[in-house]
Protein backbone atom coordinates (compact mmCIF):
# COMPACT_ATOMS: atom_id res chain seq x y z
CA UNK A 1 0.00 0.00 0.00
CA UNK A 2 1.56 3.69 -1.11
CA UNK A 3 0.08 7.02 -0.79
CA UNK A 4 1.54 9.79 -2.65
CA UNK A 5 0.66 13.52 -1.86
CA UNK A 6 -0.05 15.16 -5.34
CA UNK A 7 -1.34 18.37 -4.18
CA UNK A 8 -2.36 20.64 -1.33
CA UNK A 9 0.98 19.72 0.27
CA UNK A 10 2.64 22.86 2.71
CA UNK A 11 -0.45 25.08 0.79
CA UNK A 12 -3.83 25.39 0.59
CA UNK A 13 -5.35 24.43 -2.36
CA UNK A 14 -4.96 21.79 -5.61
CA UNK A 15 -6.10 18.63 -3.04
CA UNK A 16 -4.50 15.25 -4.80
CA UNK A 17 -3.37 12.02 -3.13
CA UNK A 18 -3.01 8.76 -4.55
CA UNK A 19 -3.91 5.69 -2.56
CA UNK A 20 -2.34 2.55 -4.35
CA UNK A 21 -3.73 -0.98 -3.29
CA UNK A 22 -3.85 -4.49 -5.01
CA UNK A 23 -2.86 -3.18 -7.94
CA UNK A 24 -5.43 -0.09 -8.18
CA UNK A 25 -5.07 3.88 -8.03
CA UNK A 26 -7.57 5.58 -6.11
CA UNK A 27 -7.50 9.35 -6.80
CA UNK A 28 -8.80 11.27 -3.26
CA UNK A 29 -9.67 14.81 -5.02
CA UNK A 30 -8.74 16.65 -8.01
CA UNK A 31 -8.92 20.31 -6.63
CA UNK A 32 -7.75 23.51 -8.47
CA UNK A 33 -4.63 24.98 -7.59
CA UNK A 34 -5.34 28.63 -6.87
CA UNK A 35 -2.40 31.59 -7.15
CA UNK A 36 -0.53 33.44 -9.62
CA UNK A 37 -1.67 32.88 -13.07
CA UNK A 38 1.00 31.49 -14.52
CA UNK A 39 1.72 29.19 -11.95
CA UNK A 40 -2.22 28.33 -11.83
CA UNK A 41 -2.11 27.43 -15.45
CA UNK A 42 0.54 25.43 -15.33
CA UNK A 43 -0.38 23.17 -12.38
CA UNK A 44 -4.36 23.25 -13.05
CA UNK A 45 -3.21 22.03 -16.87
CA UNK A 46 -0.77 19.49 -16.12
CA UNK A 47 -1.74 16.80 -13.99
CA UNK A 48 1.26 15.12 -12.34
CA UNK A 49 0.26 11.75 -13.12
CA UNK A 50 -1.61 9.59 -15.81
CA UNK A 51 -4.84 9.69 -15.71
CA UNK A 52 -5.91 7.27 -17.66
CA UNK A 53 -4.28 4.78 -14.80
CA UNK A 54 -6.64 5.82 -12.11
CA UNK A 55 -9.24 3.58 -11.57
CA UNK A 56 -11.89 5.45 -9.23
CA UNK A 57 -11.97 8.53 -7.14
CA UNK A 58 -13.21 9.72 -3.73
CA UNK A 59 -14.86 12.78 -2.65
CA UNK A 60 -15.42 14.79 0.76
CA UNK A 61 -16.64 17.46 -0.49
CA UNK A 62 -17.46 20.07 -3.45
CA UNK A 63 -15.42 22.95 -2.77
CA UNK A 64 -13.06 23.99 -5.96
CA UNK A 65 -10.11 23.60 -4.21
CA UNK A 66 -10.83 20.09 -3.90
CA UNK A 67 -12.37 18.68 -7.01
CA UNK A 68 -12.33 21.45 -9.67
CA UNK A 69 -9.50 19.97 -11.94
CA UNK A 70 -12.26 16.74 -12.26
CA UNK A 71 -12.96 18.12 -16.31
CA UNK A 72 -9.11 18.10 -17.07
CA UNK A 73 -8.74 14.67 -15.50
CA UNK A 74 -11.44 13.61 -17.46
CA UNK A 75 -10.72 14.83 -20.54
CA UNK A 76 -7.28 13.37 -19.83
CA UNK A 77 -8.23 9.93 -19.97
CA UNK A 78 -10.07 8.99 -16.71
CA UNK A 79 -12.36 6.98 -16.89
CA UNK A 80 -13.46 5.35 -13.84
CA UNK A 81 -16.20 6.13 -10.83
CA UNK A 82 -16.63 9.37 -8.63
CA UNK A 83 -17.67 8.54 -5.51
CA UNK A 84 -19.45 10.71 -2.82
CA UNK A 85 -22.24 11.70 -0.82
CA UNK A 86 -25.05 12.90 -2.87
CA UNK A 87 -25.48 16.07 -1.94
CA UNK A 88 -21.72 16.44 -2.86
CA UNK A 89 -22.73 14.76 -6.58
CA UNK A 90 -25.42 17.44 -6.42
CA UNK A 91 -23.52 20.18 -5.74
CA UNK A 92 -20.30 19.76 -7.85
CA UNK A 93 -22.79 19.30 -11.03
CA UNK A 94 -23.95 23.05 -10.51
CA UNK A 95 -20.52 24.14 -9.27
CA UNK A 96 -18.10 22.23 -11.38
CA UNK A 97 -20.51 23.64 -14.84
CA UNK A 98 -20.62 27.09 -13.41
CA UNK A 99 -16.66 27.21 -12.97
CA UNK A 100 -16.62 25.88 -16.46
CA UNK A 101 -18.37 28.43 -17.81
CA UNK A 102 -16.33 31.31 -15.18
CA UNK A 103 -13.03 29.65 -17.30
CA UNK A 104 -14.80 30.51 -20.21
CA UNK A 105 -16.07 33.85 -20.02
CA UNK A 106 -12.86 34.80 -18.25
CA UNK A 107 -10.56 33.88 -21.41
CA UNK A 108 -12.60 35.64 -23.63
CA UNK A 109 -12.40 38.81 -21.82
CA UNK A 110 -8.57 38.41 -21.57
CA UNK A 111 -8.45 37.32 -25.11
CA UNK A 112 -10.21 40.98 -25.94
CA UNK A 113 -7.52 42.79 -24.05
CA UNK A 114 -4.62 40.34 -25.21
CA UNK A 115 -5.79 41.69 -29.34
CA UNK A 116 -5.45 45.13 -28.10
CA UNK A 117 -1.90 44.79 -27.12
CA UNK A 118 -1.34 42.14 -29.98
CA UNK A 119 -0.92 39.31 -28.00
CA UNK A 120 -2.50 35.67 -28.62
CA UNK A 121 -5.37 34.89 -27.54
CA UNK A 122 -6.38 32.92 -23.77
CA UNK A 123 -7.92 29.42 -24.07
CA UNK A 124 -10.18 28.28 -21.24
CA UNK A 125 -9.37 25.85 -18.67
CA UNK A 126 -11.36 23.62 -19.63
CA UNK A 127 -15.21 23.85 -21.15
CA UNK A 128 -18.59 23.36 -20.42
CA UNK A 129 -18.42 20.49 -22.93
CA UNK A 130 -15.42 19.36 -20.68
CA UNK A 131 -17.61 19.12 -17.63
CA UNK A 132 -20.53 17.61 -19.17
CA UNK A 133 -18.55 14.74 -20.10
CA UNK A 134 -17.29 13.42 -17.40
CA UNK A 135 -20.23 14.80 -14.68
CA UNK A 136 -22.03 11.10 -15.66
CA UNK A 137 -19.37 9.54 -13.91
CA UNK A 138 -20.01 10.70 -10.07
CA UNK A 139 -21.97 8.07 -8.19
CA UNK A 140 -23.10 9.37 -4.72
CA UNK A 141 -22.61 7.05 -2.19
CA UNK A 142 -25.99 5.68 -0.13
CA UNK A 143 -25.65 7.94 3.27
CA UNK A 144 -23.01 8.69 6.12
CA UNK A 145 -21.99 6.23 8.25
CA UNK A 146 -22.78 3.51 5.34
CA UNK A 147 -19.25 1.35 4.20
CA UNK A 148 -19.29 1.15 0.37
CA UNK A 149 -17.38 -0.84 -2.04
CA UNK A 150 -14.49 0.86 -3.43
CA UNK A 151 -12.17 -1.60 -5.27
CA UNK A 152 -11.18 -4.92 -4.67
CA UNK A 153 -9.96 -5.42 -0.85
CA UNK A 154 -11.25 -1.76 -0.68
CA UNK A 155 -13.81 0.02 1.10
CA UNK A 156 -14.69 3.54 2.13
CA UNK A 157 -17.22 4.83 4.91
CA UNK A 158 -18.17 8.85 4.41
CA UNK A 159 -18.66 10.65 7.87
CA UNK A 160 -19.91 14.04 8.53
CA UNK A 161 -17.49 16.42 8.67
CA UNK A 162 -19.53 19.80 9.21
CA UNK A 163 -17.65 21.58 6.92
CA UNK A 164 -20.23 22.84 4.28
CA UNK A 165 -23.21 20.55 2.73
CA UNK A 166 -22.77 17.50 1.94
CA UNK A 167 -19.28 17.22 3.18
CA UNK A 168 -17.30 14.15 4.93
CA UNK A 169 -14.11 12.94 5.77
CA UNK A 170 -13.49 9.58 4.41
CA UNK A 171 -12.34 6.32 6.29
CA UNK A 172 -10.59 4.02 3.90
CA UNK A 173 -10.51 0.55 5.13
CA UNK A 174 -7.85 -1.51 3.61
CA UNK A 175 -6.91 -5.50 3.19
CA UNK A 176 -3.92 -6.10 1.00
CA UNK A 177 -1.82 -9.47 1.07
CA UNK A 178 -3.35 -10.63 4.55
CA UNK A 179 -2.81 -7.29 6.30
CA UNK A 180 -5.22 -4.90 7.17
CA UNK A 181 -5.14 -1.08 7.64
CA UNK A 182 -7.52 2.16 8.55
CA UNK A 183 -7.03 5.25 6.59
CA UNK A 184 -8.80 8.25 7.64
CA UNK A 185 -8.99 11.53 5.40
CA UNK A 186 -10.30 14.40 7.00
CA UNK A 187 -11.07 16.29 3.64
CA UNK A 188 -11.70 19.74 5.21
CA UNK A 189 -12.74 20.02 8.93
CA UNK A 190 -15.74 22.20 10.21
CA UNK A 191 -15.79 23.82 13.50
CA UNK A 192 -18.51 22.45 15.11
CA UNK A 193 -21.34 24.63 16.77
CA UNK A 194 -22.39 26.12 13.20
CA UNK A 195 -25.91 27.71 12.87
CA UNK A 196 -26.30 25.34 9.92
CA UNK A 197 -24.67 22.09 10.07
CA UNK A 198 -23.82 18.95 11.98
CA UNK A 199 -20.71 19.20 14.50
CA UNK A 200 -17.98 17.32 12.90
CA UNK A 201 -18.08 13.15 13.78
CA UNK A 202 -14.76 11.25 15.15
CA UNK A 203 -13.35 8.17 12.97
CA UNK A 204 -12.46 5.32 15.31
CA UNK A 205 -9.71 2.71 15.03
CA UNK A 206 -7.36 4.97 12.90
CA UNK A 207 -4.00 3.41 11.71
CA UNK A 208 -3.36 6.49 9.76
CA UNK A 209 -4.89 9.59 9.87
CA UNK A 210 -4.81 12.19 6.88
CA UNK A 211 -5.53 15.54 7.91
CA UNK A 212 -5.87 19.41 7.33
CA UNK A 213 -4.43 22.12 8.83
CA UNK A 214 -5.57 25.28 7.12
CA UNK A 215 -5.84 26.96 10.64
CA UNK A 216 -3.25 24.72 12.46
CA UNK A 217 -1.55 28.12 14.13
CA UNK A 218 -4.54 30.50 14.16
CA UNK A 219 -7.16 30.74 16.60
CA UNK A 220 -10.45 31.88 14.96
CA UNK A 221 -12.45 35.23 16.38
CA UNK A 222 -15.64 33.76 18.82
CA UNK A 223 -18.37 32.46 16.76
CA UNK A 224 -20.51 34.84 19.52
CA UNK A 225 -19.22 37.97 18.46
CA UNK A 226 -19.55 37.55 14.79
CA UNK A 227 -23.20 39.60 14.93
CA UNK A 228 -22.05 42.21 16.74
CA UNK A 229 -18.85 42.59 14.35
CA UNK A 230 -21.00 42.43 11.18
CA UNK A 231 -23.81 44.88 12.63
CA UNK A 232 -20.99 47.57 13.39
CA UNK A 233 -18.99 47.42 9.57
CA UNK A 234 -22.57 47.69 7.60
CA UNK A 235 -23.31 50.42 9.76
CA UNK A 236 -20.26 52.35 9.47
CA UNK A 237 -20.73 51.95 5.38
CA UNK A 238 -23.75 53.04 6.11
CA UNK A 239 -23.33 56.30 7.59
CA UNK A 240 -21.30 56.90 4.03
CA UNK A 241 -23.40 56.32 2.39
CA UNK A 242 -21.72 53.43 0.58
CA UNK A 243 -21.87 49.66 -0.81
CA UNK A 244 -20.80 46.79 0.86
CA UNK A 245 -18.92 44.07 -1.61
CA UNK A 246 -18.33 40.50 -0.25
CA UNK A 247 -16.53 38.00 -1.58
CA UNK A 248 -17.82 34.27 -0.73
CA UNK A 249 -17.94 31.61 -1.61
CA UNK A 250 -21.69 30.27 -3.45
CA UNK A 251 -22.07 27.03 -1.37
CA UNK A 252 -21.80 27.78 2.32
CA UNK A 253 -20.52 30.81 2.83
CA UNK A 254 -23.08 32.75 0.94
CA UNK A 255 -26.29 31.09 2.70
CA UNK A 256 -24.35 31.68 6.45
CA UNK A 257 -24.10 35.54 5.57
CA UNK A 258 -27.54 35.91 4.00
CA UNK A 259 -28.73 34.10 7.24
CA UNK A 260 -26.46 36.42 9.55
CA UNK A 261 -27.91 39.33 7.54
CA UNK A 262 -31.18 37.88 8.09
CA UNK A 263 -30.99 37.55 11.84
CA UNK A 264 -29.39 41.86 12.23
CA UNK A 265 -32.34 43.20 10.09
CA UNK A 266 -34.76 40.82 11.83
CA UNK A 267 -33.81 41.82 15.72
CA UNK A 268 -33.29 45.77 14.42
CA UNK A 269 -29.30 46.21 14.70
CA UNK A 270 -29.09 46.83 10.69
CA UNK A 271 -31.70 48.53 8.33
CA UNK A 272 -33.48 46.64 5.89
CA UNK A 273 -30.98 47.33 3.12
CA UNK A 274 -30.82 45.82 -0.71
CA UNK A 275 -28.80 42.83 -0.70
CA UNK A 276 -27.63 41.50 -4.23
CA UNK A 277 -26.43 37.84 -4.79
CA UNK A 278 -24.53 38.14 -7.88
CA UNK A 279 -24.08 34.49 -8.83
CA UNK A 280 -26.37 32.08 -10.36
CA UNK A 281 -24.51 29.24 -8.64
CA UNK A 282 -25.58 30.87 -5.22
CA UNK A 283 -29.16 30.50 -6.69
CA UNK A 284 -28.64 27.18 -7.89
CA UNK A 285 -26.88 26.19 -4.92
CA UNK A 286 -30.03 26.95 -2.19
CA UNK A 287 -32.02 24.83 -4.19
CA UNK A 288 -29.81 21.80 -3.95
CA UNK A 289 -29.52 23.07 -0.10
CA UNK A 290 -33.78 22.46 -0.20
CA UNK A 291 -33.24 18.98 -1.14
CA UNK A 292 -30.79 18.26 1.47
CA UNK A 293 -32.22 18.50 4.92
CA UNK A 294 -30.20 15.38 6.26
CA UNK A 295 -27.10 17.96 5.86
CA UNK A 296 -28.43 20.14 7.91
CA UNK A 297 -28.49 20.78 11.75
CA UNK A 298 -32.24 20.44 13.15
CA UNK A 299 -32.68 24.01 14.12
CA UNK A 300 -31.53 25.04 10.62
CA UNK A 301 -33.54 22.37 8.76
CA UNK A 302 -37.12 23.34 10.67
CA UNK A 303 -36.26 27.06 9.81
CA UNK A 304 -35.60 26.27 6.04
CA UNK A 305 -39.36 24.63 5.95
CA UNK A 306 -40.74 27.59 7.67
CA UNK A 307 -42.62 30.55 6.07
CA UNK A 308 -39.73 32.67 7.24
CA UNK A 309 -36.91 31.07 4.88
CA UNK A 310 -33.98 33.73 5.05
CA UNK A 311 -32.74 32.82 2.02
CA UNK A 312 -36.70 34.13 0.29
CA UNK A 313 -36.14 37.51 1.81
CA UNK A 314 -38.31 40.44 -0.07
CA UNK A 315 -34.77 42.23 0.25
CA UNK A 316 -32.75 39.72 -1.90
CA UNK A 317 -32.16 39.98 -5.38
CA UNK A 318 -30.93 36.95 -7.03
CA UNK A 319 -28.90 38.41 -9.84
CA UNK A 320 -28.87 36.20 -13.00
CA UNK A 321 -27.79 37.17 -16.39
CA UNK A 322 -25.04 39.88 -17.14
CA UNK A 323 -26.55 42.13 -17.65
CA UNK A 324 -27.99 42.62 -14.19
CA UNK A 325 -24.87 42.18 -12.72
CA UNK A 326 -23.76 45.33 -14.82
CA UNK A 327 -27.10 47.08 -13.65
CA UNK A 328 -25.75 46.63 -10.30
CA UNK A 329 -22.72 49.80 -10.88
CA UNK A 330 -26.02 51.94 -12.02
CA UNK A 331 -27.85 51.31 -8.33
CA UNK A 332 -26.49 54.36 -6.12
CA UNK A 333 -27.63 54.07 -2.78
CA UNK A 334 -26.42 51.68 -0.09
CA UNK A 335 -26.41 47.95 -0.81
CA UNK A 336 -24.90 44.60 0.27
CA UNK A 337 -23.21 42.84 -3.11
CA UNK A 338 -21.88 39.05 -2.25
CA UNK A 339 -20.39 37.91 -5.24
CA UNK A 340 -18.01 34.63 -5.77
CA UNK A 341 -15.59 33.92 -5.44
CA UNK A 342 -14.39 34.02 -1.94
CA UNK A 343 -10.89 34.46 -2.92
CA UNK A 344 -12.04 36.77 -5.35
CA UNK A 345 -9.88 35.55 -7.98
CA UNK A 346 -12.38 34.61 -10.62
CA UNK A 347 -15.80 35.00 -11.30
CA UNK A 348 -18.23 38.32 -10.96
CA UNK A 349 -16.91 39.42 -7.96
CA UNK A 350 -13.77 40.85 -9.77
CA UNK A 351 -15.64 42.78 -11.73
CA UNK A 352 -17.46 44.49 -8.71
CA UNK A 353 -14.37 44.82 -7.11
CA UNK A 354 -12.76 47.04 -9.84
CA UNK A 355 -15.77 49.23 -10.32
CA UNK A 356 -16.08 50.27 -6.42
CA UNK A 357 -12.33 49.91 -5.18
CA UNK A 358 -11.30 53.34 -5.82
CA UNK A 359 -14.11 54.40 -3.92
CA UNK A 360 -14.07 55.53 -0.16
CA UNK A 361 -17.53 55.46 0.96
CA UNK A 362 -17.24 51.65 -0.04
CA UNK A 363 -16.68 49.03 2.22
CA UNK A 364 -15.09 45.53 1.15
CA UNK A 365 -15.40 42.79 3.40
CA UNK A 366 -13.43 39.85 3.22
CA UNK A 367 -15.14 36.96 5.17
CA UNK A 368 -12.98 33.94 4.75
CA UNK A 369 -9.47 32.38 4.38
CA UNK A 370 -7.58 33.38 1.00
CA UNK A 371 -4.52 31.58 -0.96
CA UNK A 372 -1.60 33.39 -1.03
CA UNK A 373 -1.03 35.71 -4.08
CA UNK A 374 -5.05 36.05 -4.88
CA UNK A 375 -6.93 38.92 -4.80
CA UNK A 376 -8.75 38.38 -1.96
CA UNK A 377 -5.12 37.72 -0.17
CA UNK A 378 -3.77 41.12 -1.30
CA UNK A 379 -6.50 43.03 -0.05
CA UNK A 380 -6.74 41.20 3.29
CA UNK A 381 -2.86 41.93 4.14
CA UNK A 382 -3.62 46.00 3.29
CA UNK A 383 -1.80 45.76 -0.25
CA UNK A 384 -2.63 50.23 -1.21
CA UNK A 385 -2.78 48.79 -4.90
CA UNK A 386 -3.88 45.77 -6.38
CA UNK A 387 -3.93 44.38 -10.33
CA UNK A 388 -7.53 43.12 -11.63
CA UNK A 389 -7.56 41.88 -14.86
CA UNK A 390 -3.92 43.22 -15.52
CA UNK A 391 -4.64 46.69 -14.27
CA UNK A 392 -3.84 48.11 -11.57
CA UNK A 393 -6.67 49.69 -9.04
CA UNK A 394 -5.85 52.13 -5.56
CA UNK A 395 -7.20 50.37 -2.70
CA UNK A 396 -9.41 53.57 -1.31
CA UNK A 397 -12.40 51.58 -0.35
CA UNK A 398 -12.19 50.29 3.64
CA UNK A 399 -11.11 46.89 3.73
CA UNK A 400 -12.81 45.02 6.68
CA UNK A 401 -11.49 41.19 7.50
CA UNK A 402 -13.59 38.66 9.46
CA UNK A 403 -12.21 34.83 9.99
CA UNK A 404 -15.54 33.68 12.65
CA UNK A 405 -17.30 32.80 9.56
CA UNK A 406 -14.51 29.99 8.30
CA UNK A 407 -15.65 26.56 7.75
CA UNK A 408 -12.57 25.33 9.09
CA UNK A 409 -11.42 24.13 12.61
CA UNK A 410 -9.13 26.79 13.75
CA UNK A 411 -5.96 25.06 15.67
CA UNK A 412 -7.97 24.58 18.98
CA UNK A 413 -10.67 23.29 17.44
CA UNK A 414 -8.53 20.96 15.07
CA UNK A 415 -6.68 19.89 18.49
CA UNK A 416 -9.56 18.71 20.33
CA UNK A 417 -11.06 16.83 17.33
CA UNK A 418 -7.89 14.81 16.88
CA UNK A 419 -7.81 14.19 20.48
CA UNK A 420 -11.00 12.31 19.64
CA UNK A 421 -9.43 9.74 17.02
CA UNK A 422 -9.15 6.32 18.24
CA UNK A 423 -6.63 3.72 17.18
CA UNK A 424 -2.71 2.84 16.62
CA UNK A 425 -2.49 6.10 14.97
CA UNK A 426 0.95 4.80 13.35
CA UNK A 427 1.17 8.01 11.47
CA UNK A 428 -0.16 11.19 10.66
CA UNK A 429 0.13 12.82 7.42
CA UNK A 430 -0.70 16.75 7.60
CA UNK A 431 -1.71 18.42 4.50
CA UNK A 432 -3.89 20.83 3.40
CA UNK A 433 -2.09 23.92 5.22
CA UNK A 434 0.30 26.50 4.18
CA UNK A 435 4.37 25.68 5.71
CA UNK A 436 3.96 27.26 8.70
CA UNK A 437 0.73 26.21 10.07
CA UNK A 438 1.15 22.77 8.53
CA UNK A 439 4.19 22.50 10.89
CA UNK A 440 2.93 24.09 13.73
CA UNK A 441 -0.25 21.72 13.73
CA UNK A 442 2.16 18.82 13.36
CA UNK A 443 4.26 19.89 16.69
CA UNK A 444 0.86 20.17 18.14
CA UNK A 445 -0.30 16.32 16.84
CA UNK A 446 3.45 15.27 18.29
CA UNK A 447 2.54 16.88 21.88
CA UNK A 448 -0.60 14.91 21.69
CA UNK A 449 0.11 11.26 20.00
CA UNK A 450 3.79 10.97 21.12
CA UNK A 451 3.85 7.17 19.48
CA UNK A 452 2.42 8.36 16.08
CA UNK A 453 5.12 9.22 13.15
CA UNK A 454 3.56 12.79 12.32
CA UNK A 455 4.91 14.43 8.74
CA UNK A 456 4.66 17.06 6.47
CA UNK A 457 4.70 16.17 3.28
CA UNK A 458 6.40 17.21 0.30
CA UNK A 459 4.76 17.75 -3.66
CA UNK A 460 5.04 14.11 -4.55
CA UNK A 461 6.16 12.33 -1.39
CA UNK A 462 5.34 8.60 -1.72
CA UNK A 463 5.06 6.94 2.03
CA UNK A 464 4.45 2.98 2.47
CA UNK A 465 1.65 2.50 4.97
């Protein structure tokens, strides 16, 4: 048995790991690598293996940064199952096209100002057509807690993990050659005590545990004070009579601020104000959320089958075509724009960005954790200019940061959880973390499982298990 760590190793985002057994690959994620263009063409391009070779793949979740490189596999010769929950299937059919069709529009806008300046023109990432090909291939697994056939002397069990809808870590159970071993994958850890979702479960009977660290040296502001925090910055735009812009992401993030929103206008601490969701996938997205309620925490689920839905608001405008997202720069009094993505390095949001950035009465409000070298990253560390689209922008509008609303465990909360894994726990692999919190959460994991080999690996690292 050999896993190999393909991507999302000492960073963030591009999640790949290959899991060899009895003479099978077993792809865990194909995410998108997010960062400098260059760099994010070249790695979201070129896969660093054959994929033609990999038999099936597992899923914990639909976030980009996890499976949005699925078309390019595809189209690169892969031909096998997808497997995950269903709400995961559900969601990475709207979100998978819809970032198909971002790749799209995006390279024709930068072919347009490429012909100006005589330059060739941008091809896509991949296509709609792309996605559509290879979407037939995902087969959701029958619920949580249920072990399903992977491969031969293979099985997987999908556990909530209470990150966003739908998502799970994944416990790999293993039988090679008379031996027997427990793999469990974290994919990407919630916090637990969420207004929306499940608290994270606990796998049991670990030999090896695979796991995040996106937060593994940051403590995350009090969930309680995230109102109060919220109420104060739209007020303060307020009083200038400005716009709001927040960049989140359309699964998740999105609902939790529309239902934060919700709760300030309902008990009086913000006006009723305009609030524009300017991204079909959000739109798309709440009504997969509808069809979900096992996702969903009970308080949350009885209040999304309630006459007072926050996410059917009079105040909400779900913006669909172009065009209205254009309108949106005509609309002059106060408003709250959330617009993906949450890095802010594709999508609509970019485009609202550049047309209010210059201005002072506006207020943008960063509301999650950002890769390095995005745009959402440079205006979160105070960058006074910033490039969109190739040219560059003054930052005059305020710049506001809030982490409460992560789906992530922050390195407390990631702490306590793996105090909570049973077994052996021969080793520890920690991904899914830039350098320095990567290693700091593995010093942490060494303080607390002294007899477990904890590492950090490397692009490509093969380790025998």
């Amino acid at each position: 048995m050999k896993l190999t760590f393909f991507g999302a190793t000492r960073t963030v985002t591009g999640s790949k790991y290959i899991l060899q057994a009895n003479g099978k690959n077993i792809l865990l994620e194909c995410g998108m690598y997010q960062g400098h263009r260059a760099e994010w063409l070249e790695r979201n391009t070129h896969l660093p293996f054959d994929s033609s070779k990999i038999d099936v793949m597992l899923l914990s979740h639909a976030h980009i940064d996890h499976t949005g490189i699925i078309p390019v596999l595809g189209r690169s010769g892969f031909r096998g199952k997808i497997l995950c929950t269903e709400a995961t299937a559900d969601l990475c059919h709207v979100m998978l096209m819809d970032s198909a069709h971002i790749q799209e529009q995006d390279a024709i806008y930068l072919t347009k100002k490429n012909a100006k300046k005589g330059l060739p023109p941008v091809e896509p990432l991949y296509t709609q057509a792309d996605t559509q090909a290879v979407l037939g291939q995902f087969q959701p697994v029958a619920s949580y807690n249920q072990p399903t056939a992977v491969t031969n002397g293979v099985t997987a069990t999908w556990l909530d993990a209470g990150h966003m809808l739908g998502s799970a870590m994944i416990v790999i159970d293993i039988e090679e050659s008379g031996r027997k071993v427990r793999l469990a994958f974290t994919g990407d850890l919630g916090r637990g005590n969420s207004d929306l979702l499940n608290d994270p479960d606990h796998p049991q009977d670990a030999d090896y545990l695979l796991t995040e660290s996106t937060y593994g040296n940051r403590v995350h502001e009090p969930l309680a004070d995230v109102n109060d925090r919220i109420c104060a910055i739209i007020n303060r735009a307020l009083e200038k009579s400005g716009k709001i812009i927040i960049p989140a992401f359309a699964v998740g993030r999105t609902q939790q601020l529309l239902y934060t929103v919700y709760q300030l206008t309902k008990s009086r601490c913000i006006p009723s104000l305009p609030i524009y969701v300017d991204s079909p996938l959000s739109l798309q997205a709440t009504e997969v959320f509808k069809r979900h309620p096992e996702g969903f925490n009970k308080n949350f689920h009885d209040l999304m089958l309630n006459s007072q839905n926050p996410f059917n608001a009079p105040n909400i405008t779900y913006v669909q075509s172009v065009e209205e997202s254009k309108a949106i720069n005509d609309f002059k009094k106060p408003c709250i724009i959330i617009s993906a993505s949450g890095m802010a390095e594709a999508g609509r949001i970019r485009h609202h960005i550049k047309n209010n950035i210059e201005n002072d009465c506006n207020t943008i409000l960063i509301v999650g954790w950002c890769a390095p070298h995005t745009l959402g990253a440079h205006l979160a560390s105070g960058q006074k200019e910033v490039n969109i689209f190739g040219d560059p922008y003054k930052v005059r509008a305020t710049v506001e940061t809030i982490d409460a609303f992560s789906g992530h465990a922050d390195k407390n909360e990631l702490r306590v959880w793996a105090e909570q894994v049973t077994g052996p726990l021969r080793g520890i692999f920690v991904i899914h973390g830039e350098e320095v919190p990567a290693l700091a959460f593995a010093e942490t994991l060494r303080g607390r499982h002294p007899r477990a080999n904890v590492r950090v690996p490397e692009f490509a690292e093969s380790v025998e298990l």
